[in-house]
PDB file of N, CA and C in Angstrom:
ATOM      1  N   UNK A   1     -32.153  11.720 -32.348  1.00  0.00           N
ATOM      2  CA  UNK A   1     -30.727  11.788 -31.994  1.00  0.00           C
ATOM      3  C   UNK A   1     -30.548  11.370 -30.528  1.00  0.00           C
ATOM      4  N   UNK A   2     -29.544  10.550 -30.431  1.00  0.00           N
ATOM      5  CA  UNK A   2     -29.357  10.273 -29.237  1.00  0.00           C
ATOM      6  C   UNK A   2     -28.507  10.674 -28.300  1.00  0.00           C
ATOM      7  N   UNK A   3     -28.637  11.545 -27.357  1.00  0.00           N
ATOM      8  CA  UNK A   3     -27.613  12.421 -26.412  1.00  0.00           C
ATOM      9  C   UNK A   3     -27.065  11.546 -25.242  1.00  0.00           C
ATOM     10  N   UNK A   4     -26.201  10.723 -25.301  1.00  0.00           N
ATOM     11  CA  UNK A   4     -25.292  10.312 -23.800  1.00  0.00           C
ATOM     12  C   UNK A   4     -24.911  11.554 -22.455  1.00  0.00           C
ATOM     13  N   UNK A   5     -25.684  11.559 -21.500  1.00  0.00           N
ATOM     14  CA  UNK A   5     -24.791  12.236 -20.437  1.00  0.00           C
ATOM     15  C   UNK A   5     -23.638  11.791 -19.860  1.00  0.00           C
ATOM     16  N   UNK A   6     -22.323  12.191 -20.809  1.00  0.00           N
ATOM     17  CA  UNK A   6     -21.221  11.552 -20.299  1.00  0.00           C
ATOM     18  C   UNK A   6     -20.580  11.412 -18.765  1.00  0.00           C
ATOM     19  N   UNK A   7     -21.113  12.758 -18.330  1.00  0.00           N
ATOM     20  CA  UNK A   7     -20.797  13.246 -16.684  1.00  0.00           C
ATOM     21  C   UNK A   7     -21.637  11.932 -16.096  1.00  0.00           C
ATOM     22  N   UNK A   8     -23.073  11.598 -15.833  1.00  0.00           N
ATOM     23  CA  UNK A   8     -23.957  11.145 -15.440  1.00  0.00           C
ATOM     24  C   UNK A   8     -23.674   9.368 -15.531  1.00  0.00           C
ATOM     25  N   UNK A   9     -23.047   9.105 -16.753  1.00  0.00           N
ATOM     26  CA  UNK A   9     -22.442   7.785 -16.761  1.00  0.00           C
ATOM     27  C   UNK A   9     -21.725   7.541 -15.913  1.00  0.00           C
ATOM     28  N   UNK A  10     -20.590   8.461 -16.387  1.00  0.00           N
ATOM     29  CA  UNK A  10     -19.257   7.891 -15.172  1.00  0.00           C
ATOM     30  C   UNK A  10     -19.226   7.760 -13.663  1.00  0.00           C
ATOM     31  N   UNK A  11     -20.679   8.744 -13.580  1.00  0.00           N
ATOM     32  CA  UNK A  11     -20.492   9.106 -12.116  1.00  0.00           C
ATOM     33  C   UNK A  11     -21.290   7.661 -11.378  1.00  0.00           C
ATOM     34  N   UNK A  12     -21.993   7.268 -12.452  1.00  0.00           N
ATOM     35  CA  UNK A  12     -23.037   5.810 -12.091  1.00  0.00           C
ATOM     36  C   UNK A  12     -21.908   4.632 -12.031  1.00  0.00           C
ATOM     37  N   UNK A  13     -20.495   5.334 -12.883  1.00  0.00           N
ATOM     38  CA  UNK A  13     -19.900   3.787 -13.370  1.00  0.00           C
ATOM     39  C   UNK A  13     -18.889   4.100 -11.968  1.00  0.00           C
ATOM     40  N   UNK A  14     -18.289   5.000 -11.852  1.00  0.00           N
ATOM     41  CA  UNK A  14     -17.452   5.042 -10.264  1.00  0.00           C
ATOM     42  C   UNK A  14     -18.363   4.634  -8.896  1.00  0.00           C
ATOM     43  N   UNK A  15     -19.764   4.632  -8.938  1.00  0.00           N
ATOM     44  CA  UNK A  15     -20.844   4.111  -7.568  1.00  0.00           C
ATOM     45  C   UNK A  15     -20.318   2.470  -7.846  1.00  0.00           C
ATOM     46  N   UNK A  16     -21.173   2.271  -9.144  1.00  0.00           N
ATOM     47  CA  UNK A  16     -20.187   0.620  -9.223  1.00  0.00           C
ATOM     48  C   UNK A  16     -19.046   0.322  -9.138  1.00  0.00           C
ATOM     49  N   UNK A  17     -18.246   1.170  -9.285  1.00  0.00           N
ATOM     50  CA  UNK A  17     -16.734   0.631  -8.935  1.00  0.00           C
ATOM     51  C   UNK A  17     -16.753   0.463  -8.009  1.00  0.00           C
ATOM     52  N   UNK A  18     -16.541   1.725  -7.104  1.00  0.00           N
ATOM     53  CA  UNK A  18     -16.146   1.368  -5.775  1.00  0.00           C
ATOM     54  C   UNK A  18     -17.008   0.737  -4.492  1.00  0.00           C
ATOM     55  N   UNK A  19     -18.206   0.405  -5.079  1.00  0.00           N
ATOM     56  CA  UNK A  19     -19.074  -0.783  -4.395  1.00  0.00           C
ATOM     57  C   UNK A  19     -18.922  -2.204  -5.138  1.00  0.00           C
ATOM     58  N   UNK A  20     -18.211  -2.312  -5.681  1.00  0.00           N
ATOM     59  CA  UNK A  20     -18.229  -3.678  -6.779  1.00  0.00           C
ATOM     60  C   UNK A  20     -16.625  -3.871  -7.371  1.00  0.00           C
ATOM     61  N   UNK A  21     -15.747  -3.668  -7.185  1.00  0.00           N
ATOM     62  CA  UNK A  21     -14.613  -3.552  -7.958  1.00  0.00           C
ATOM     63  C   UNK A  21     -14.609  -4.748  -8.785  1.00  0.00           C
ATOM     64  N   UNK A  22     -15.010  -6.051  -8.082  1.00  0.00           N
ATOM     65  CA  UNK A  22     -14.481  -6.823  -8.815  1.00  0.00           C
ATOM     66  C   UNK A  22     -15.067  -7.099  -9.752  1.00  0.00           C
ATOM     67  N   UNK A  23     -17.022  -7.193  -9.900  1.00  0.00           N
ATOM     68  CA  UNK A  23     -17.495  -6.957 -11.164  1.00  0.00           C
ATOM     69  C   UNK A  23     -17.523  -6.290 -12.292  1.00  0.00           C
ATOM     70  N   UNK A  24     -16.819  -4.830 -12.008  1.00  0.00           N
ATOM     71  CA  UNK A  24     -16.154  -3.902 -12.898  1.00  0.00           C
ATOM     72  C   UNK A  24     -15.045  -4.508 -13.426  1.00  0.00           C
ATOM     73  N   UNK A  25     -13.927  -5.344 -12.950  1.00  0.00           N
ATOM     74  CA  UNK A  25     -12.959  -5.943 -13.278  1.00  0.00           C
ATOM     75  C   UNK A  25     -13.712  -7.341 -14.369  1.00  0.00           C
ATOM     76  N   UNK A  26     -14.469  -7.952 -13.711  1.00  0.00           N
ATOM     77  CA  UNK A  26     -14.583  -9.150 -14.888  1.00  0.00           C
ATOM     78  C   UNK A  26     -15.638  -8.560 -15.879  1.00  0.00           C
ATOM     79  N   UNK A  27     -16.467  -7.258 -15.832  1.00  0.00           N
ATOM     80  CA  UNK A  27     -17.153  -6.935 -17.182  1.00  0.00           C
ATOM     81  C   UNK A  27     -16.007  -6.002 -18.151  1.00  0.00           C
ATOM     82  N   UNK A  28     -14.836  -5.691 -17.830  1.00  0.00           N
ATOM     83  CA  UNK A  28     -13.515  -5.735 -18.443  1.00  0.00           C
ATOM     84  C   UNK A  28     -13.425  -6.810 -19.022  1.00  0.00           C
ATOM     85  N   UNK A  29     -12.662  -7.884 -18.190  1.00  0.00           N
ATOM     86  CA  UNK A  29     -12.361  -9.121 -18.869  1.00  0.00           C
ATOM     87  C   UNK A  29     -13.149  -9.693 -19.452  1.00  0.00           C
ATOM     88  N   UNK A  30     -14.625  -9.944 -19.452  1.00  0.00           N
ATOM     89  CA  UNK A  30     -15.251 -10.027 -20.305  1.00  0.00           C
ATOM     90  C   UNK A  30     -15.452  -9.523 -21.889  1.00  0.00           C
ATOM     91  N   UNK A  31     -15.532  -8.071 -21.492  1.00  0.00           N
ATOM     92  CA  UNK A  31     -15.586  -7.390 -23.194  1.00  0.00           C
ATOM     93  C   UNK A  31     -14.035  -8.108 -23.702  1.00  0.00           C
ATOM     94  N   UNK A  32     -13.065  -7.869 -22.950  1.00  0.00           N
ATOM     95  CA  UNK A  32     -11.897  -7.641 -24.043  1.00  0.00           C
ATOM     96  C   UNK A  32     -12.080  -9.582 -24.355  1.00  0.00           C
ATOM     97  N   UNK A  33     -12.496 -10.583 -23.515  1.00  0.00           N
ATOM     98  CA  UNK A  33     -12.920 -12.019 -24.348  1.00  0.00           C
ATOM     99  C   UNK A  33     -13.608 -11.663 -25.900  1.00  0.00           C
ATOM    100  N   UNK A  34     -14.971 -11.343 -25.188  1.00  0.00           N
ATOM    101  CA  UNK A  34     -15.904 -10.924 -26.478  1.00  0.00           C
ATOM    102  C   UNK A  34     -15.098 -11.105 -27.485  1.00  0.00           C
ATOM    103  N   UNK A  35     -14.079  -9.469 -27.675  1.00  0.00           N
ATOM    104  CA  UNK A  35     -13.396  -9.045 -28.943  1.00  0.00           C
ATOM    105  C   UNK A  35     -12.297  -9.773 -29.025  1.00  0.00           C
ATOM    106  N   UNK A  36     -11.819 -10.222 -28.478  1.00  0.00           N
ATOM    107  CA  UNK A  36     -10.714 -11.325 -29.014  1.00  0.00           C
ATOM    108  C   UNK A  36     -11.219 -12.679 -29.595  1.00  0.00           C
ATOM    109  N   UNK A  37     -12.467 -13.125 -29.242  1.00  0.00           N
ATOM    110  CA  UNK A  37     -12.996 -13.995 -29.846  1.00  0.00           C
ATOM    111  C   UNK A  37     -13.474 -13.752 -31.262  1.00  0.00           C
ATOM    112  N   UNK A  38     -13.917 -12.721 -30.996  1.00  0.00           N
ATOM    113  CA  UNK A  38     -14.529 -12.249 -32.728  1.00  0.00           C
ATOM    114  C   UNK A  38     -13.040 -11.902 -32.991  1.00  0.00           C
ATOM    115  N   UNK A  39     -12.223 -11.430 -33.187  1.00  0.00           N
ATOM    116  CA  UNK A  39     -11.399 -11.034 -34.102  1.00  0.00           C
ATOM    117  C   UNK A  39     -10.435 -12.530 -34.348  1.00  0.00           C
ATOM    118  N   UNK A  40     -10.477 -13.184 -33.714  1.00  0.00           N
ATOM    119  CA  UNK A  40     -10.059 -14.497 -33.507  1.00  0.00           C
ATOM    120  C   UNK A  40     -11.022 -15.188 -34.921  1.00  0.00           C
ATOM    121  N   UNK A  41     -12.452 -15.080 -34.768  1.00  0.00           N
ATOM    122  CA  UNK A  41     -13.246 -15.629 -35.709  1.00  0.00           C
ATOM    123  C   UNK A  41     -13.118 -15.489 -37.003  1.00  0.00           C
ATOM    124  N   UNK A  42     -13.229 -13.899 -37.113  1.00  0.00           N
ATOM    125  CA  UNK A  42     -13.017 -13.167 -38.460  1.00  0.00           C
ATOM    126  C   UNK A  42     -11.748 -13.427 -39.167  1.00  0.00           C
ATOM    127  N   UNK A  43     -10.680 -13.805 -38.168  1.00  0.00           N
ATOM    128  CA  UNK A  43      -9.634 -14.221 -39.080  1.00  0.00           C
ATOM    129  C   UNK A  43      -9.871 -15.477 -39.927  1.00  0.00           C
ATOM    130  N   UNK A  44     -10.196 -16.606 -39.319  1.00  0.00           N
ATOM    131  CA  UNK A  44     -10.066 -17.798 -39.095  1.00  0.00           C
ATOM    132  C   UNK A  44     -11.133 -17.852 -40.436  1.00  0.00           C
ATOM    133  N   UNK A  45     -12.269 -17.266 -40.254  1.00  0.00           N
ATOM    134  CA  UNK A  45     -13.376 -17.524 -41.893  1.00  0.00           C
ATOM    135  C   UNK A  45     -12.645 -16.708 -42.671  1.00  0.00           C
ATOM    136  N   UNK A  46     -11.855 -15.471 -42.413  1.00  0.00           N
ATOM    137  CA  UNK A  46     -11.131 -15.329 -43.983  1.00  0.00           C
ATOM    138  C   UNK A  46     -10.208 -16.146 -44.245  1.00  0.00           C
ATOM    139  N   UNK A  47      -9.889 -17.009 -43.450  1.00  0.00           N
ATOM    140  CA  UNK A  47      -8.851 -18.094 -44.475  1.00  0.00           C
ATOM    141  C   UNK A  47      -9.269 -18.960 -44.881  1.00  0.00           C
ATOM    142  N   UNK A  48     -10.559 -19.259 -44.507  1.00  0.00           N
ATOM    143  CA  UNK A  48     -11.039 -20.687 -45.044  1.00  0.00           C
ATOM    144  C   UNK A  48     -11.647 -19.967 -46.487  1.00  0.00           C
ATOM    145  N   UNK A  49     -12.741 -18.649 -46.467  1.00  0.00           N
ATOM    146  CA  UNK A  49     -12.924 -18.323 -47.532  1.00  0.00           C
ATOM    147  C   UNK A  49     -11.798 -17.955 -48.685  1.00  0.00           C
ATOM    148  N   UNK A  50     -10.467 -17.577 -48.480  1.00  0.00           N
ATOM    149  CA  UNK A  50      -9.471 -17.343 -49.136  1.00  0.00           C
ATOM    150  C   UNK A  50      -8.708 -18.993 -50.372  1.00  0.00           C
TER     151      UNK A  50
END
């Protein structure tokens, strides 16, 4: 089983923030690309398979 220390994350992910803002900002814009691309995809092969 795998246990996340949720406290221990955030506190690693606020050191990167506020030493890095802006790479915190484009690994944002990044993920939300990612998922707009795939959901972009998944549409696009169910219509061709349809």
């Amino acid at each position: 089983m795998l246990v996340i220390d949720t406290r221990a994350l955030i506190e690693r992910f606020l050191e990167i923030y506020t030493a890095h803002p802006s790479a915190v900002c484009w690994t944002i814009v990044g993920l939300i690309s990612v998922v707009a691309i795939g959901v972009i995809w998944e549409f696009c092969h169910q219509k061709e398979t349809k």
